[in-house]
Protein backbone atom coordinates (compact mmCIF):
# COMPACT_ATOMS: atom_id res chain seq x y z
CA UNK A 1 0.00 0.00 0.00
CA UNK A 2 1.39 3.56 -0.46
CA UNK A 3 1.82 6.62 1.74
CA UNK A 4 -0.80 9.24 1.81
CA UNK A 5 0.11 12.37 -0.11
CA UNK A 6 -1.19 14.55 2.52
CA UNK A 7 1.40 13.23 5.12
CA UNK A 8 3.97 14.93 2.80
CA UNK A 9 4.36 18.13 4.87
CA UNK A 10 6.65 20.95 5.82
CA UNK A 11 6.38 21.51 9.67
CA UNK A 12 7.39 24.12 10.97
CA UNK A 13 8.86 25.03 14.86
CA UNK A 14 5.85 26.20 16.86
CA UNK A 15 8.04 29.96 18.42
CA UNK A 16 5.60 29.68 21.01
CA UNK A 17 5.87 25.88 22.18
CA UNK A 18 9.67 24.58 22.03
CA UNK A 19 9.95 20.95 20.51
CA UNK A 20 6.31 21.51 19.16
CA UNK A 21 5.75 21.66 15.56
CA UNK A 22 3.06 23.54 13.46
CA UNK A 23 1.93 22.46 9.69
CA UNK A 24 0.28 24.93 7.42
CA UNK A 25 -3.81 24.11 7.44
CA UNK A 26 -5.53 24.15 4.16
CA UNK A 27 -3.13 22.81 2.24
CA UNK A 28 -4.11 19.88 0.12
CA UNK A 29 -1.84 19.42 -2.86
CA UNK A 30 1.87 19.02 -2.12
CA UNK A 31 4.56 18.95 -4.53
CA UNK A 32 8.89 18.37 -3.42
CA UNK A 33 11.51 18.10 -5.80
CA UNK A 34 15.17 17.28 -5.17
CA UNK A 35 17.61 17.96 -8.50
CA UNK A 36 21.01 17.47 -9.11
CA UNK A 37 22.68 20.06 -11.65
CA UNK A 38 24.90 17.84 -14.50
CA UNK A 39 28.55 19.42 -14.93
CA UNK A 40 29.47 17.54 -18.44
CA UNK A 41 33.05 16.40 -18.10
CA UNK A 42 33.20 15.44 -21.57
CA UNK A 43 37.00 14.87 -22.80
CA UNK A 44 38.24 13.96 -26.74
CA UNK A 45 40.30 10.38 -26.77
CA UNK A 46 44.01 11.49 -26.39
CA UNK A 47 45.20 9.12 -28.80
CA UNK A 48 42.81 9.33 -31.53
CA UNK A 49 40.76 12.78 -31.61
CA UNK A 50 38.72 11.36 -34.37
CA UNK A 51 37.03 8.78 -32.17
CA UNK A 52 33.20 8.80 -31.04
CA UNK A 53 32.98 11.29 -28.16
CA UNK A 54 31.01 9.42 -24.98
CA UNK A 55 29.25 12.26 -22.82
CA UNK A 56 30.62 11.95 -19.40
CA UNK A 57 29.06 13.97 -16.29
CA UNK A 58 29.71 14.76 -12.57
CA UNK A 59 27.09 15.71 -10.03
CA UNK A 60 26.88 19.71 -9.58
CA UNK A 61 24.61 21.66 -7.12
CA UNK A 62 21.67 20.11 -5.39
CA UNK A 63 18.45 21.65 -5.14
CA UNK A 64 15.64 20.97 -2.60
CA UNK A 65 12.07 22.66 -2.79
CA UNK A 66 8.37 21.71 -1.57
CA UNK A 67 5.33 23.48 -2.50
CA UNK A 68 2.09 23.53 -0.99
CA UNK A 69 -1.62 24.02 -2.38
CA UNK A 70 -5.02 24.82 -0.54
CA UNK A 71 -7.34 26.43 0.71
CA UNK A 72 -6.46 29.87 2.90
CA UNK A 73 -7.31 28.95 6.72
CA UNK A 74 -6.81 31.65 9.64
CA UNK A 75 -4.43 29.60 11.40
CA UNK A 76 -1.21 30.42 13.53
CA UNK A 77 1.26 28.83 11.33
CA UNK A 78 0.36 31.12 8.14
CA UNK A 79 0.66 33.89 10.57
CA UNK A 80 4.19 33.39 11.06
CA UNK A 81 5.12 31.90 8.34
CA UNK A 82 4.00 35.36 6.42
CA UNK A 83 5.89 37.09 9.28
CA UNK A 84 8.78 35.33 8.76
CA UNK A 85 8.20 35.96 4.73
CA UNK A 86 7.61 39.55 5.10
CA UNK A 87 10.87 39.87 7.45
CA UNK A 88 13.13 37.48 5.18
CA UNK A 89 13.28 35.79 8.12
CA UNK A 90 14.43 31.68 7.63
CA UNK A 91 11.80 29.32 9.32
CA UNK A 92 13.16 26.46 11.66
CA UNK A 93 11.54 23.46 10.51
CA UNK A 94 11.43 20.25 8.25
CA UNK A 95 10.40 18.58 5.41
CA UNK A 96 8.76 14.71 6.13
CA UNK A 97 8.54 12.56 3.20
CA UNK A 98 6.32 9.57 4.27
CA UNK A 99 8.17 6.45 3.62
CA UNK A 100 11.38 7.82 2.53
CA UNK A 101 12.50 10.51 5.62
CA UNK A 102 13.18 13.60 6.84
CA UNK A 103 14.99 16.96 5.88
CA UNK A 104 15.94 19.33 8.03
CA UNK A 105 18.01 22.55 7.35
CA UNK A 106 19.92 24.27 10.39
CA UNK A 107 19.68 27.36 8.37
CA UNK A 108 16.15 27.23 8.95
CA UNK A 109 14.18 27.46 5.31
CA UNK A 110 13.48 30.51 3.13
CA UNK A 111 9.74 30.85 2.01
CA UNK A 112 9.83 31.34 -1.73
CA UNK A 113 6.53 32.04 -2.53
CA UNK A 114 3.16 33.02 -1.05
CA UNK A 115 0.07 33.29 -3.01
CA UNK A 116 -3.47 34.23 -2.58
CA UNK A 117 -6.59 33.68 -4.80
CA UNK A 118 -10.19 33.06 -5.60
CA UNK A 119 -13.71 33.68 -7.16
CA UNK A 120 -15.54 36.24 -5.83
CA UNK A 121 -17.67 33.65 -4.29
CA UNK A 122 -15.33 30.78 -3.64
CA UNK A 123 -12.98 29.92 -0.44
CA UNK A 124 -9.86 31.76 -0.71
CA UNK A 125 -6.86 29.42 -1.92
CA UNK A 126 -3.39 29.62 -1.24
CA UNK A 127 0.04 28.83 -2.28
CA UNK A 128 3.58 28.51 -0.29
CA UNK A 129 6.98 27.04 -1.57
CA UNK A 130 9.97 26.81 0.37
CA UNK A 131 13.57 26.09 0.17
CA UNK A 132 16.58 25.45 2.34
CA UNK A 133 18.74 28.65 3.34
CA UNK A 134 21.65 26.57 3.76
CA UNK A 135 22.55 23.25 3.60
CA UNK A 136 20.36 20.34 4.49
CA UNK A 137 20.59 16.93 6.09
CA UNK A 138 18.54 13.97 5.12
CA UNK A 139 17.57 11.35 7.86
CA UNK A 140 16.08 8.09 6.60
CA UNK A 141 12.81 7.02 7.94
């Protein structure tokens, strides 16, 4: 059986409550990519500069990022997570991938996106994305 989608979360340090955590409400749809950037290391035969070239490649910068999609809710952790946006401001927190682990950040994590929208006469939906300010450790679950 898999893991629910909806356990895929980024939780953030409660300031108020040390050791507790607070997740985002609303948010239904998440999305977390980690990418590698590909340095080609590509070199010409020494010996015989007419020979077929074989692309070679070495492992460049990483990148981490999670993204979240819902519905606006008037909840503490949106509260500080826009404080912390409009202060630039890293978040302590982490990111929990269900099945696979955890990643944590001491940097704390940079929001990189907020957005708000609707119909006049729908709920008011939300986006946030975030990404590590510095570099990040993954634990295995």
């Amino acid at each position: 059986m898999g893991e629910l989608a909806r356990s895929l979360a980024f939780m953030m340090n409660d300031p108020d409550n040390a050791g507790e955590f607070l997740m985002i409400c609303g948010i239904k749809t998440h999305s977390f990519e980690v990418t590698a950037n590909m340095i080609e290391t590509t070199v010409p035969d020494c010996t015989d500069r007419s020979a077929p070239l074989h692309k070679t490649t070495r492992y460049g910068k990483k990148e981490l990022s999670i993204e979240g999609e819902g519905l606006f809710q008037d909840h503490a952790a949106v509260k500080v997570a826009v404080a912390a946006f409009e202060a630039q401001i890293p978040l302590d927190g982490k990111i929990v991938v269900p099945g696979l682990g955890t990643y944590t950040c001491v940097a704390g994590w940079n929001i990189t996106k907020f957005s708000f929208g609707g119909d006049m006469e729908e709920d008011l939906s939300m986006s946030i994305g975030f990404m590590p300010a510095g570099k990040y450790v993954f634990a295995a679950e």
